[in-house]
PDB file of N, CA and C in Angstrom:
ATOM      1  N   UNK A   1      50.992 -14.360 -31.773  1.00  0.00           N
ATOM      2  CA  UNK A   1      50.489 -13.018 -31.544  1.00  0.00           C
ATOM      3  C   UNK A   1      48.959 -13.016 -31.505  1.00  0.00           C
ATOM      4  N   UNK A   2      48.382 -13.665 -32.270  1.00  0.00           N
ATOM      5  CA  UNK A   2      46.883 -13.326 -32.252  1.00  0.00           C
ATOM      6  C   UNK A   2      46.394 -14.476 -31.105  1.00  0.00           C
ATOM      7  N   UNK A   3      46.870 -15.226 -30.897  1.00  0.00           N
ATOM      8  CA  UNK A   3      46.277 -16.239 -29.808  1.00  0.00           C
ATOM      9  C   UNK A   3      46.606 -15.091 -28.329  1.00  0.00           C
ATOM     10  N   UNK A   4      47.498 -14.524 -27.940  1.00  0.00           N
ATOM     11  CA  UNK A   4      47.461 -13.438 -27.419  1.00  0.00           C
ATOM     12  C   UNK A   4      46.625 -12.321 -27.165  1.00  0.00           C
ATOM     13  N   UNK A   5      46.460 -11.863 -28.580  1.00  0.00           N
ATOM     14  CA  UNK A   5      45.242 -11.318 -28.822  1.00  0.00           C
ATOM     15  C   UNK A   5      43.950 -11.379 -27.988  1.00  0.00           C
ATOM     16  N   UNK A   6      43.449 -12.921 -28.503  1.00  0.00           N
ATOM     17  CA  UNK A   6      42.729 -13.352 -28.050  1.00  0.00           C
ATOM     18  C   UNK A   6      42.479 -13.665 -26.646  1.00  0.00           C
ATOM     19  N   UNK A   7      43.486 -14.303 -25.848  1.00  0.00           N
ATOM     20  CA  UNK A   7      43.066 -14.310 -24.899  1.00  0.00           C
ATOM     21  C   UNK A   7      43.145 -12.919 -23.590  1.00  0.00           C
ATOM     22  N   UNK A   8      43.362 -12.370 -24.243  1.00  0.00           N
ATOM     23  CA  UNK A   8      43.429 -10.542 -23.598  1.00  0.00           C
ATOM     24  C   UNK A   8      42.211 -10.425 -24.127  1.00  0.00           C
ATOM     25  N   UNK A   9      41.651 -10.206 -24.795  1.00  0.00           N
ATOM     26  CA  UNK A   9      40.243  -9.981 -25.502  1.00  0.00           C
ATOM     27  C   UNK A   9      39.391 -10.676 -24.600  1.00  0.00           C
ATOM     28  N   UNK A  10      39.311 -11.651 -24.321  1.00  0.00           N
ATOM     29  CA  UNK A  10      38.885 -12.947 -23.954  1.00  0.00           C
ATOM     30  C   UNK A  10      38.451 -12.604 -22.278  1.00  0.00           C
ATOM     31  N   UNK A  11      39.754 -12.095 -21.437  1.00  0.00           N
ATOM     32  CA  UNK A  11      39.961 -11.667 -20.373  1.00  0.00           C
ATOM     33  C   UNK A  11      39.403 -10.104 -20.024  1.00  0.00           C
ATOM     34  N   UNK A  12      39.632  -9.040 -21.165  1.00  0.00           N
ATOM     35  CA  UNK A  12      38.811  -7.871 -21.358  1.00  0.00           C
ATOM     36  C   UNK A  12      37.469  -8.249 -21.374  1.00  0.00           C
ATOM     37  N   UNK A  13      36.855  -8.968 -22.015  1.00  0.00           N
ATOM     38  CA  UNK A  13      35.649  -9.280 -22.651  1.00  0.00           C
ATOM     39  C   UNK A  13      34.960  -9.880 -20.825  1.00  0.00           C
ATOM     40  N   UNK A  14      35.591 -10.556 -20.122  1.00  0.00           N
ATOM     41  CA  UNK A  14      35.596 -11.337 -18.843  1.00  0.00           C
ATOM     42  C   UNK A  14      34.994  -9.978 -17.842  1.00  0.00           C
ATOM     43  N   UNK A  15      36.272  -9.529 -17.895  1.00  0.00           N
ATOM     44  CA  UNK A  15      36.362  -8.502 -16.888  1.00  0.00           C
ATOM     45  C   UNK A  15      35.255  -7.205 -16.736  1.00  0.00           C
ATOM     46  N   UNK A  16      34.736  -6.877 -18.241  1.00  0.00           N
ATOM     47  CA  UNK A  16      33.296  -5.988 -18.628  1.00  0.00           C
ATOM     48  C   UNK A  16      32.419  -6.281 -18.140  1.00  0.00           C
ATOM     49  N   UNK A  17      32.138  -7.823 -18.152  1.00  0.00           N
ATOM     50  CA  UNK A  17      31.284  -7.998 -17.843  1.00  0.00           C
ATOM     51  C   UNK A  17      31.026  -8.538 -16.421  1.00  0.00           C
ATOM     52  N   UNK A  18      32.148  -8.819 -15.681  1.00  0.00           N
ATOM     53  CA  UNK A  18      31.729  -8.640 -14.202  1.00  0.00           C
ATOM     54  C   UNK A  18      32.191  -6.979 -13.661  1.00  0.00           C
ATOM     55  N   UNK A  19      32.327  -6.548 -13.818  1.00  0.00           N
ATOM     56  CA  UNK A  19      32.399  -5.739 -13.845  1.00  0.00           C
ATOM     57  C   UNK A  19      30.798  -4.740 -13.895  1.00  0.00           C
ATOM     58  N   UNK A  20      30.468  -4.901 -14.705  1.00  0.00           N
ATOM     59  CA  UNK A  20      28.882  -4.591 -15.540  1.00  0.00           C
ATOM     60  C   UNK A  20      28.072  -5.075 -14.069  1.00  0.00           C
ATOM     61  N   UNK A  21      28.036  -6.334 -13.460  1.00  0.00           N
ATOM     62  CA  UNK A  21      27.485  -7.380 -12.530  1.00  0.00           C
ATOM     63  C   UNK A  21      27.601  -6.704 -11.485  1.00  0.00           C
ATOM     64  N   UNK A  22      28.775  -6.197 -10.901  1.00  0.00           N
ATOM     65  CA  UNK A  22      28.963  -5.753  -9.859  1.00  0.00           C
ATOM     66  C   UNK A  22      28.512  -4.046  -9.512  1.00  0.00           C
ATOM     67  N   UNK A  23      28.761  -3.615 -10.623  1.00  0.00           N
ATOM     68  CA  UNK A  23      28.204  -2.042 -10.379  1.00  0.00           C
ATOM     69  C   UNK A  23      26.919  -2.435 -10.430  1.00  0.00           C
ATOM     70  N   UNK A  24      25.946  -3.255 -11.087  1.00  0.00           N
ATOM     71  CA  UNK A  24      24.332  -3.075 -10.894  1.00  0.00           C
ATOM     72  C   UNK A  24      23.842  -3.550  -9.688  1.00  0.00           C
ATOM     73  N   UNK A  25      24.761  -4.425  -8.905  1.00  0.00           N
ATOM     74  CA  UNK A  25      24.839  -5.202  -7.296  1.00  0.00           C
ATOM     75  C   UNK A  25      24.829  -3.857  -6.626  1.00  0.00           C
ATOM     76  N   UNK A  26      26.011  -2.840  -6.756  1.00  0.00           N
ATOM     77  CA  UNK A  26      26.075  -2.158  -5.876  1.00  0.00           C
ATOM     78  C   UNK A  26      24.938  -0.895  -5.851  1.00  0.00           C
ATOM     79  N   UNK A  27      25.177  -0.435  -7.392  1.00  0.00           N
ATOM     80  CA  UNK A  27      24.336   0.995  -7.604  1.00  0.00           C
ATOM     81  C   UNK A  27      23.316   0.842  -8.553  1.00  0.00           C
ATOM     82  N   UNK A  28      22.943   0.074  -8.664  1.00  0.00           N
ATOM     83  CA  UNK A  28      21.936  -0.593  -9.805  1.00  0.00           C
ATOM     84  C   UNK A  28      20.435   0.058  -8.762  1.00  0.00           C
ATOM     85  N   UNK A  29      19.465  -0.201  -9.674  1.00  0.00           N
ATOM     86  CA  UNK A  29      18.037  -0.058  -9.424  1.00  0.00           C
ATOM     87  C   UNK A  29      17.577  -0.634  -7.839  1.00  0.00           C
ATOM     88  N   UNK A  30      18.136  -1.890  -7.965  1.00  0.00           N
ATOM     89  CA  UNK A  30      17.555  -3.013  -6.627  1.00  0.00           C
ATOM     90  C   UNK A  30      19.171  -3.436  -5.812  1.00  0.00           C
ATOM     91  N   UNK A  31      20.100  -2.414  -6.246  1.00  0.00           N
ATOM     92  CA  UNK A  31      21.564  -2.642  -5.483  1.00  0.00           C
ATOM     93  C   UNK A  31      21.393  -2.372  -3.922  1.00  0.00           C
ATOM     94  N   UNK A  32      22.356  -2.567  -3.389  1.00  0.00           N
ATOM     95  CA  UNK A  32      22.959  -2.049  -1.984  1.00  0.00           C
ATOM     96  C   UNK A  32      22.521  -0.838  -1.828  1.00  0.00           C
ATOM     97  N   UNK A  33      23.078   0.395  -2.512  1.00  0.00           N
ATOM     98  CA  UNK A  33      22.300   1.639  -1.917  1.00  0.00           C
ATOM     99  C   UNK A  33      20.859   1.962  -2.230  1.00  0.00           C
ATOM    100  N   UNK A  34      20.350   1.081  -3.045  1.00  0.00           N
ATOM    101  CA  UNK A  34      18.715   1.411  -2.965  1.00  0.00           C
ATOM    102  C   UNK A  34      18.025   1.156  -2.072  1.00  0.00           C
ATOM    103  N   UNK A  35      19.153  -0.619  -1.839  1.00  0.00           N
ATOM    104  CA  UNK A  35      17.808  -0.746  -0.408  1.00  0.00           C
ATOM    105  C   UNK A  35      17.549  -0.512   0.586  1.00  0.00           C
ATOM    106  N   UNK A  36      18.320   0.744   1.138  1.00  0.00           N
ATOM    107  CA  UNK A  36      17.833   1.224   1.702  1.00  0.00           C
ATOM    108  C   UNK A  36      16.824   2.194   1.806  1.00  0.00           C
ATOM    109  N   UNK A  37      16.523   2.624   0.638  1.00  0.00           N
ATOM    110  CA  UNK A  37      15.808   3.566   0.464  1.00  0.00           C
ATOM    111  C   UNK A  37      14.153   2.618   0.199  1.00  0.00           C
ATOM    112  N   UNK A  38      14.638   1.597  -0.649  1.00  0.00           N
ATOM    113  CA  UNK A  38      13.410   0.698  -0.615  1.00  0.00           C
ATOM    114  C   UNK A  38      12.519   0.080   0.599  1.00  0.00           C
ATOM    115  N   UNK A  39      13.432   0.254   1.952  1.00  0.00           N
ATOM    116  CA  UNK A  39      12.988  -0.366   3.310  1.00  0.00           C
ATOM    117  C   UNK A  39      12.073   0.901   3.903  1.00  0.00           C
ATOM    118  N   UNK A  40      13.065   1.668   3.451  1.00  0.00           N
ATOM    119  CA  UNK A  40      11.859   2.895   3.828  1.00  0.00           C
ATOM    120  C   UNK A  40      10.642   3.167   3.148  1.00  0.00           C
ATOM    121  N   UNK A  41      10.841   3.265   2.173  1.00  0.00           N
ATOM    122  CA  UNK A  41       9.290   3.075   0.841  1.00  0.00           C
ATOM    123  C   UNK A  41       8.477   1.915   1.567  1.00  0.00           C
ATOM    124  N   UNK A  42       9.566   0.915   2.265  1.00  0.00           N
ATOM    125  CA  UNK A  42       8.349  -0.753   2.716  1.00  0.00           C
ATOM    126  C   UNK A  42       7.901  -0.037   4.226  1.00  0.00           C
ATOM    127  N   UNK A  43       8.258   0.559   4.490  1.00  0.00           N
ATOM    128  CA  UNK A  43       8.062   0.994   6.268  1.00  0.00           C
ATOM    129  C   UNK A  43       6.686   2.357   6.004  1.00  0.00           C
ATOM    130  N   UNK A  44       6.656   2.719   4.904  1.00  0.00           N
ATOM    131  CA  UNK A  44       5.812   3.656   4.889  1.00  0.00           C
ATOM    132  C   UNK A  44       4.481   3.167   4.296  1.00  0.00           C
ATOM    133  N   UNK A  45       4.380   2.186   3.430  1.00  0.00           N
ATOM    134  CA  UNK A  45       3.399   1.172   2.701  1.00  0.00           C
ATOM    135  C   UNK A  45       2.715   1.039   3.443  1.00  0.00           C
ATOM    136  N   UNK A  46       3.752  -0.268   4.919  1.00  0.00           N
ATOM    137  CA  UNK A  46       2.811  -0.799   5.824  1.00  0.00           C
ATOM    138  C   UNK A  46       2.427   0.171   6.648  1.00  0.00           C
ATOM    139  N   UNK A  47       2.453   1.075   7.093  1.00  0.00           N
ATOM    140  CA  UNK A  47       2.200   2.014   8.344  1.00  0.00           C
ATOM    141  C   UNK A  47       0.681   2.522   7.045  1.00  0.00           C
ATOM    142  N   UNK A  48       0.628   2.867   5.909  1.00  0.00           N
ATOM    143  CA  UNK A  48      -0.116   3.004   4.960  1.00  0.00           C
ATOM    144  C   UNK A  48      -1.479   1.915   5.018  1.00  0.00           C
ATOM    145  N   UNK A  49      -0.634   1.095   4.690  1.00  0.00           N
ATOM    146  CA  UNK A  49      -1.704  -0.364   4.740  1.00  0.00           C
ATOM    147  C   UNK A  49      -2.567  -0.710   5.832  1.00  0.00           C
ATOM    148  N   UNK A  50      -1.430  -0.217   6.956  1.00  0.00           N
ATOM    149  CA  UNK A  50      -2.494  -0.446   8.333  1.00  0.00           C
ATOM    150  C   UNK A  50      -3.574   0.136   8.549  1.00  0.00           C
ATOM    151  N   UNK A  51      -3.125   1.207   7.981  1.00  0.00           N
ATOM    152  CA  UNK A  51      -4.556   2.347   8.064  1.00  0.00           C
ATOM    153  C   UNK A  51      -5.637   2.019   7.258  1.00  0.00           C
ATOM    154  N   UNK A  52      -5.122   1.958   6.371  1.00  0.00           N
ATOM    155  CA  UNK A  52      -6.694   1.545   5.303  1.00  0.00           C
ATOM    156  C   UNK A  52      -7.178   0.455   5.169  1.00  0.00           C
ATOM    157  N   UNK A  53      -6.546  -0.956   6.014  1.00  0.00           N
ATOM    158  CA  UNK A  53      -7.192  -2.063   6.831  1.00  0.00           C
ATOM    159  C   UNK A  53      -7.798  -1.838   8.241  1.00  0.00           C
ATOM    160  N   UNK A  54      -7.724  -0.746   8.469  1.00  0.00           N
ATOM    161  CA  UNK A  54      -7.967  -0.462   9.836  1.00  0.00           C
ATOM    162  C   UNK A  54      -9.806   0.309   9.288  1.00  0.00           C
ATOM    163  N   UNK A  55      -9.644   1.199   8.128  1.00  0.00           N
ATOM    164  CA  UNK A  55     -10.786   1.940   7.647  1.00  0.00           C
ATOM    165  C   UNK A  55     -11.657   0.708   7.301  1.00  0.00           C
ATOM    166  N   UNK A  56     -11.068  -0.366   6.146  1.00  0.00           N
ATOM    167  CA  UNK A  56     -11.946  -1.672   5.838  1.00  0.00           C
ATOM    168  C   UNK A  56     -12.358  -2.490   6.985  1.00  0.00           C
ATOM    169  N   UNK A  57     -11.650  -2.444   7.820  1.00  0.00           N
ATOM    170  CA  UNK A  57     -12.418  -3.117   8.862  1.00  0.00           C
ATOM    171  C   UNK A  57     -13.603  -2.735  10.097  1.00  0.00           C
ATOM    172  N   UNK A  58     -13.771  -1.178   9.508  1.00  0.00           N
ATOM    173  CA  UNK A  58     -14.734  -0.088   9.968  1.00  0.00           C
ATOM    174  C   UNK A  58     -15.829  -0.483   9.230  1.00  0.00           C
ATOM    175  N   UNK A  59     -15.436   0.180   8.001  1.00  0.00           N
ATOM    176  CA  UNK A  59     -16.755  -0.304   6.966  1.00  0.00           C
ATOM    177  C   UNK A  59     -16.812  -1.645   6.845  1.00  0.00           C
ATOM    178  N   UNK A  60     -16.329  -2.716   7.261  1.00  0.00           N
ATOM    179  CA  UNK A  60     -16.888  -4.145   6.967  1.00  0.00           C
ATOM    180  C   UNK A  60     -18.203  -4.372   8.207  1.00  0.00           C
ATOM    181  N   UNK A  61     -17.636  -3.799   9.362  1.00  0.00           N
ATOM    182  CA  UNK A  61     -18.711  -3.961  10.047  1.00  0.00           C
ATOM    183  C   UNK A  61     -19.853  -3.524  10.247  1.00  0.00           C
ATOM    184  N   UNK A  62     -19.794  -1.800   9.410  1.00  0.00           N
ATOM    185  CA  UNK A  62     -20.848  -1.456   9.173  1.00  0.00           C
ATOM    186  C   UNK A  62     -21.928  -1.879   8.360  1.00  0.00           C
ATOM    187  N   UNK A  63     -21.070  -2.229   7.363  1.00  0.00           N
ATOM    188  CA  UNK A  63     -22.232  -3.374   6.002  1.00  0.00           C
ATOM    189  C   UNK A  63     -22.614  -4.710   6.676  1.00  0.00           C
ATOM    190  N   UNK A  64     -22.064  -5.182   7.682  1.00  0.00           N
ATOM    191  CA  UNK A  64     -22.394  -6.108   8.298  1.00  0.00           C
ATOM    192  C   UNK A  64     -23.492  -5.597   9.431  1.00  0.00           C
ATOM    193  N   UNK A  65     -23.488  -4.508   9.775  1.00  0.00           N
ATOM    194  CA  UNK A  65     -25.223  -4.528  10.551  1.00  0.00           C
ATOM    195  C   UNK A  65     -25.964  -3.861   9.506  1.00  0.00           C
ATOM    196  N   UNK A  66     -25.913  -3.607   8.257  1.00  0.00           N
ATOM    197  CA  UNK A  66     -26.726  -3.173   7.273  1.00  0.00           C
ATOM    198  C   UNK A  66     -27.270  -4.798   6.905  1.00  0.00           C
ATOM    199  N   UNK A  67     -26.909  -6.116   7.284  1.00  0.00           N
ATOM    200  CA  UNK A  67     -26.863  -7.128   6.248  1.00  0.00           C
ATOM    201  C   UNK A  67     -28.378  -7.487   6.518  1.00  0.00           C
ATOM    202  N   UNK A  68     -29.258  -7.763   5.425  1.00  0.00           N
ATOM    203  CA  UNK A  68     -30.524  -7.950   5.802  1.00  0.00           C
ATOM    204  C   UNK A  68     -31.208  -9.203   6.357  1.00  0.00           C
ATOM    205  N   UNK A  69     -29.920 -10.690   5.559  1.00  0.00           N
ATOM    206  CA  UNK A  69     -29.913 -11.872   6.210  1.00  0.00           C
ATOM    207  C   UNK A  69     -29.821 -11.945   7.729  1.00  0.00           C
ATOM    208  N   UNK A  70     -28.690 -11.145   8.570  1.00  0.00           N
ATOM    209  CA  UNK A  70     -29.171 -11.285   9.735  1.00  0.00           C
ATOM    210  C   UNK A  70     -29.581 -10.168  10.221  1.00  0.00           C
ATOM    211  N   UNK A  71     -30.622  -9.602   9.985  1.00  0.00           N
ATOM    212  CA  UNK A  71     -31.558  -8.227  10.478  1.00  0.00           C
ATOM    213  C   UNK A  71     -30.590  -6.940  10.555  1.00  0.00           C
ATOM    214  N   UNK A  72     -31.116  -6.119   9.700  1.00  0.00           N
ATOM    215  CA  UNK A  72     -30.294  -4.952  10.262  1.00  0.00           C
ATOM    216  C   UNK A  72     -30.523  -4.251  11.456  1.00  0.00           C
ATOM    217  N   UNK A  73     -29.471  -3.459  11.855  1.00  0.00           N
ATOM    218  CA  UNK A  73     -29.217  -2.802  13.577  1.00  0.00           C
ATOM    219  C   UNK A  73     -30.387  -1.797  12.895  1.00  0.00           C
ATOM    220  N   UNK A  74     -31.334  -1.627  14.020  1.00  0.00           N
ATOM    221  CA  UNK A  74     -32.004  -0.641  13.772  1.00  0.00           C
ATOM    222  C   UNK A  74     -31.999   0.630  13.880  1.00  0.00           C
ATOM    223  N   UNK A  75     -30.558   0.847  14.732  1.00  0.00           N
ATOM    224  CA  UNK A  75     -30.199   2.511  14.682  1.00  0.00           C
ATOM    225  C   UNK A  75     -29.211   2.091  13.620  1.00  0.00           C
ATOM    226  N   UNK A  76     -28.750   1.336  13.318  1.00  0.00           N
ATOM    227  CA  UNK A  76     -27.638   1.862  12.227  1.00  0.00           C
ATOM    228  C   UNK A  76     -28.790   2.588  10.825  1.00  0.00           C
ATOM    229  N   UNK A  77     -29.806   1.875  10.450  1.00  0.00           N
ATOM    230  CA  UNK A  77     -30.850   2.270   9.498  1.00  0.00           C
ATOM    231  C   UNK A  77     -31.315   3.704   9.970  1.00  0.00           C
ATOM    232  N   UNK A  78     -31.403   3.306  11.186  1.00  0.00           N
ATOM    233  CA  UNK A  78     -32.337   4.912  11.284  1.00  0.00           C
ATOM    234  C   UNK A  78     -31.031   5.980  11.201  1.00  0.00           C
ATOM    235  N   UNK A  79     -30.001   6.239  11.300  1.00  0.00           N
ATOM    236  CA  UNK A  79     -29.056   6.785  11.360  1.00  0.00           C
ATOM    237  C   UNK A  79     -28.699   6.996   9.855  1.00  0.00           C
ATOM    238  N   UNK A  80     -28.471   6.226   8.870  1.00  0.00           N
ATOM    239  CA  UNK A  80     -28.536   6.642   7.800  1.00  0.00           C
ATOM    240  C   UNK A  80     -29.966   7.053   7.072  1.00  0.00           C
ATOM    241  N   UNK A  81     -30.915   6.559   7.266  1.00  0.00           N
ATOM    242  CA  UNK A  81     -31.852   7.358   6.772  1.00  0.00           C
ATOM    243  C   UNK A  81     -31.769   8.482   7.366  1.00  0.00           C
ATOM    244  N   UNK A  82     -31.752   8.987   8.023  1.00  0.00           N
ATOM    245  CA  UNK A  82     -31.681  10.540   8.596  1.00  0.00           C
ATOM    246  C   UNK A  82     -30.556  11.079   8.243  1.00  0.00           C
ATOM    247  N   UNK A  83     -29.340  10.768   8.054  1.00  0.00           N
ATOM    248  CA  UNK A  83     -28.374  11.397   7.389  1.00  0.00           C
ATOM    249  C   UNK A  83     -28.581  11.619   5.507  1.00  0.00           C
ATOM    250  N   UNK A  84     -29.164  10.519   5.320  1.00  0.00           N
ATOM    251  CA  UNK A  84     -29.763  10.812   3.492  1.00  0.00           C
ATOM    252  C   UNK A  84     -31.111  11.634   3.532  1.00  0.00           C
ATOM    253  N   UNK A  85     -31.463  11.789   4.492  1.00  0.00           N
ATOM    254  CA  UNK A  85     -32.631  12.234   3.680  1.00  0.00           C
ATOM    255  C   UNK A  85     -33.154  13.710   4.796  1.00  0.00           C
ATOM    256  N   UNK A  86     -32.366  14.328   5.870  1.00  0.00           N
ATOM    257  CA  UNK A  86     -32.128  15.110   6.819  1.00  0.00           C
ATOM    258  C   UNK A  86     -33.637  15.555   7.268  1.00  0.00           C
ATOM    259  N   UNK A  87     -33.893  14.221   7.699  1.00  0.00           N
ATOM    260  CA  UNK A  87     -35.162  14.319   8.278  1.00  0.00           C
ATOM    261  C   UNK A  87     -34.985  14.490  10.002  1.00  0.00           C
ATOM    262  N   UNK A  88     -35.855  15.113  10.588  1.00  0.00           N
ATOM    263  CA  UNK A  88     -35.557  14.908  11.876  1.00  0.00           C
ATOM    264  C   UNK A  88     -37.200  15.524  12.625  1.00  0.00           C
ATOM    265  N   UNK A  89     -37.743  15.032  13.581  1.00  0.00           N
ATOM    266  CA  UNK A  89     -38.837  15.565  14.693  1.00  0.00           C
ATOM    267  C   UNK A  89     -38.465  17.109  15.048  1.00  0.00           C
ATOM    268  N   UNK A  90     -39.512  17.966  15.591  1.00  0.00           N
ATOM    269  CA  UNK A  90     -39.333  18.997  15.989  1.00  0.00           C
ATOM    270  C   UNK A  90     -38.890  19.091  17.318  1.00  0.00           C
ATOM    271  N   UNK A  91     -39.215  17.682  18.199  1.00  0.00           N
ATOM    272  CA  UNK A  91     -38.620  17.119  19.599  1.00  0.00           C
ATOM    273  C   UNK A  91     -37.582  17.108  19.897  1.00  0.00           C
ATOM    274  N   UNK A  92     -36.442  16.592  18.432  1.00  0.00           N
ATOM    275  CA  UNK A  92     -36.006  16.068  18.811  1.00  0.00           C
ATOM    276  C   UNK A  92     -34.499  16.503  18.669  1.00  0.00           C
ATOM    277  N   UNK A  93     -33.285  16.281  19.522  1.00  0.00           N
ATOM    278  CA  UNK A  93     -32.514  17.546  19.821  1.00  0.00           C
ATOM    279  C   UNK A  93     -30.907  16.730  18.805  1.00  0.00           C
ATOM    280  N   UNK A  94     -30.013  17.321  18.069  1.00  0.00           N
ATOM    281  CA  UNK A  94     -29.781  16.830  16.667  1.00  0.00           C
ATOM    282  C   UNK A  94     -28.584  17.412  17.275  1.00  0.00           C
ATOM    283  N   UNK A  95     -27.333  16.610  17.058  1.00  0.00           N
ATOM    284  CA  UNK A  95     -26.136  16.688  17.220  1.00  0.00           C
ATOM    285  C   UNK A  95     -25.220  16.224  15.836  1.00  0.00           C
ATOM    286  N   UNK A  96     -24.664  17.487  15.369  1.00  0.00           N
ATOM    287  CA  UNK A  96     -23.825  17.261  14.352  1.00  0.00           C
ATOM    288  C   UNK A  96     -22.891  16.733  14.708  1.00  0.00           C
ATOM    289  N   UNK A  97     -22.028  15.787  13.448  1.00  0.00           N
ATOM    290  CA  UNK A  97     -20.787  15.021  13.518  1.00  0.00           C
ATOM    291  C   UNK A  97     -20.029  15.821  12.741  1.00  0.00           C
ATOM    292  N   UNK A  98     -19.109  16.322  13.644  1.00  0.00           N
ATOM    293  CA  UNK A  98     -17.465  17.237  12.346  1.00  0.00           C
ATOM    294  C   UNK A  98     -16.442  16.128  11.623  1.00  0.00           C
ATOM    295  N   UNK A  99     -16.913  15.693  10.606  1.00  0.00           N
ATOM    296  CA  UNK A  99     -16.607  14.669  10.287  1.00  0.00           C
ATOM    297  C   UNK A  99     -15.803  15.703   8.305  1.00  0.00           C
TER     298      UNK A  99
END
């Protein structure tokens, strides 16, 4: 009787725990129905990512004609000094950026 016991126990004890395995496969955190939802979270990242590698690669080039080792662009300077410090000639005819 108790060796019986046991191996029903044994087989219960078996079965919990795949059991346990398989529901976290299916509906678990990182299961089957998440990932889909996770491909979409990854599809929105990169469409994300592109953009703000797309902005860093704006401003990289701008600090790159600011760089003083190889001479800075001289309208890029004059362009920010006149934007910091809203200096401008009485000549001279001034077009805002809607930025």
């Amino acid at each position: 009787m108790t060796t019986l016991l046991r191996r029903a126990g044994l087989s219960a004890a078996a079965l919990i725990a795949i059991s346990f395995f398989v529901y976290n496969a299916a509906l678990g955190p990182t299961g089957f129905v998440a990932a889909k939802a996770l491909q979409v979270e990854l599809a929105q990242k990169k469409v994300e990512y592109a953009a703000l590698d797309k902005k860093r690669a704006e401003l990289k080039n701008r600090v790159g004609l600011l760089d003083p080792k190889r001479g800075a662009d001289p309208d890029m300077v004059d362009e920010l000094v006149r934007r910091q410090l809203n200096v401008a000639r009485p000549d001279e005819v001034i077009i805002p950026l809607n930025k």
